[in-house]
Protein backbone atom coordinates (compact mmCIF):
# COMPACT_ATOMS: atom_id res chain seq x y z
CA UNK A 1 51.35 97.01 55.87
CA UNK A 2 51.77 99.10 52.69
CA UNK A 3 53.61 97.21 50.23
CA UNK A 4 56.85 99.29 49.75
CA UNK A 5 58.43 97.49 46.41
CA UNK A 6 57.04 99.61 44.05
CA UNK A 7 57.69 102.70 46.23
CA UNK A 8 60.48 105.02 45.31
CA UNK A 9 62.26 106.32 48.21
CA UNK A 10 64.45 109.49 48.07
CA UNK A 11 65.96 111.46 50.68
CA UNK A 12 63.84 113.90 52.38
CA UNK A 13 64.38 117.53 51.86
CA UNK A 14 67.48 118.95 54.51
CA UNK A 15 69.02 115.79 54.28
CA UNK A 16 72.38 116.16 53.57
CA UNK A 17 74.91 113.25 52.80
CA UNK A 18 78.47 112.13 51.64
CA UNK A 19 80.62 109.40 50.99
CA UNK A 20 83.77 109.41 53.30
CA UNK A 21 86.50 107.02 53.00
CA UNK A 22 83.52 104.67 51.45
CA UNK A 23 81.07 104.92 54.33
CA UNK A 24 78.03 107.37 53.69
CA UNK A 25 77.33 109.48 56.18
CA UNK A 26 73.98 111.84 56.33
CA UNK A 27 72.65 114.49 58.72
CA UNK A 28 69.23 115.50 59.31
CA UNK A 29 69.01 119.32 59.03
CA UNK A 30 66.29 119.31 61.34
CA UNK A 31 67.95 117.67 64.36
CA UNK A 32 71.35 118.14 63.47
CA UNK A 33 71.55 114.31 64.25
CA UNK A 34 74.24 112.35 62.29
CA UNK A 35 73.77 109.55 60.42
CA UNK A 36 76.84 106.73 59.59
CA UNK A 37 76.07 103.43 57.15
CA UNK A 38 79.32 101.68 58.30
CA UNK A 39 78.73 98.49 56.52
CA UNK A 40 79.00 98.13 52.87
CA UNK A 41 75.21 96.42 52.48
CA UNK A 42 73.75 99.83 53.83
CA UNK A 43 76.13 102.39 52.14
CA UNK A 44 74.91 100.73 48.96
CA UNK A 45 71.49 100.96 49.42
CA UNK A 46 71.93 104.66 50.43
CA UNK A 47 73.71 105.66 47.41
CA UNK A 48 70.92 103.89 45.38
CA UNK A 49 68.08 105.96 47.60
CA UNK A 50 67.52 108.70 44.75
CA UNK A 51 64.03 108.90 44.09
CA UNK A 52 64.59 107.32 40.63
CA UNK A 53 65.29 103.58 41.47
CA UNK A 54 62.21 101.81 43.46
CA UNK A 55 62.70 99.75 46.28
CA UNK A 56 62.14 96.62 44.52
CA UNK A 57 65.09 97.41 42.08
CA UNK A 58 67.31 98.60 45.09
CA UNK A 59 66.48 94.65 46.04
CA UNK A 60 67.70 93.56 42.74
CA UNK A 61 70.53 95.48 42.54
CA UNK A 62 71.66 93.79 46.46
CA UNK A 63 70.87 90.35 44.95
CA UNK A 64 73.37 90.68 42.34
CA UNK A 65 75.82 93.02 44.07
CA UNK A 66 76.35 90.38 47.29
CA UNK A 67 74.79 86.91 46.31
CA UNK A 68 72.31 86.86 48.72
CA UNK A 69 68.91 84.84 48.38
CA UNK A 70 65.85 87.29 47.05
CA UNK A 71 64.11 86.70 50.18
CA UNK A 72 66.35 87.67 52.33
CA UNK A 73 67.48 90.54 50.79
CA UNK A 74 64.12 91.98 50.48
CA UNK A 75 63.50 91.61 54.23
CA UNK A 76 66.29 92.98 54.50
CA UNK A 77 65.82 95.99 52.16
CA UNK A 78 62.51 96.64 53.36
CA UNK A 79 63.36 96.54 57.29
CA UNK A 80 66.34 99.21 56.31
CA UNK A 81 64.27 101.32 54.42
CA UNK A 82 61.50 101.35 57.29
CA UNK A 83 64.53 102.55 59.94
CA UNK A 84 65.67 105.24 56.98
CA UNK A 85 61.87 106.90 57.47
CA UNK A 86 61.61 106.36 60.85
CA UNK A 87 64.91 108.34 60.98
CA UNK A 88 63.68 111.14 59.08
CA UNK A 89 66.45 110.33 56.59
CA UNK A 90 63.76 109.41 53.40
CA UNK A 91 60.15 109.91 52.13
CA UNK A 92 58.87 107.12 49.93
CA UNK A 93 56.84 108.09 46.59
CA UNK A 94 54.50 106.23 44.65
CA UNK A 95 55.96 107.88 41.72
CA UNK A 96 59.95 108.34 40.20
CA UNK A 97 61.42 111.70 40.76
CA UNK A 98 61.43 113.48 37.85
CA UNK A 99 64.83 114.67 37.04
């Protein structure tokens, strides 16, 4: 398994998204398939998917954000961002978008 920490995922290009009444919602251009983060854990971590921030500091940022163990927030993070590019919703770079 690649190790995805240091990876720096950003939304893939015709992915569209929003924040509505504080849940992100995204649509694949592609399929036309809509996409809803209805908790706040994964609306977070979307609006932190930018191609600037790497998935380990997307980890950090969850650790001090909800007070969850490292750990488990990782495996958490990690699992999420796997569904996000199985989705089509993300492409993860070895390098930060340059702005």
């Amino acid at each position: 398994m690649v190790e995805l920490l240091p990876l720096f995922p950003a939304p893939k290009a015709g992915v569209a998204s929003r924040l509505l009444g504080g849940v992100a919602v995204a649509i694949t251009e592609a399929d036309q398939t809509l996409h809803t983060f209805e908790n706040d854990v994964a609306t977070e971590i979307w609006t932190l998917v930018d191609g600037q921030r790497s998935v380990g500091q997307i980890v950090e940022r969850i650790v001090e954000a909800y007070e969850v163990e490292r750990p488990t927030a990782e495996a958490d993070v990690v699992a999420f961002m796997g569904l996000l590019r199985e989705k089509g919703l993300i492409e993860l770079r070895s390098e930060a978008a340059t702005r």
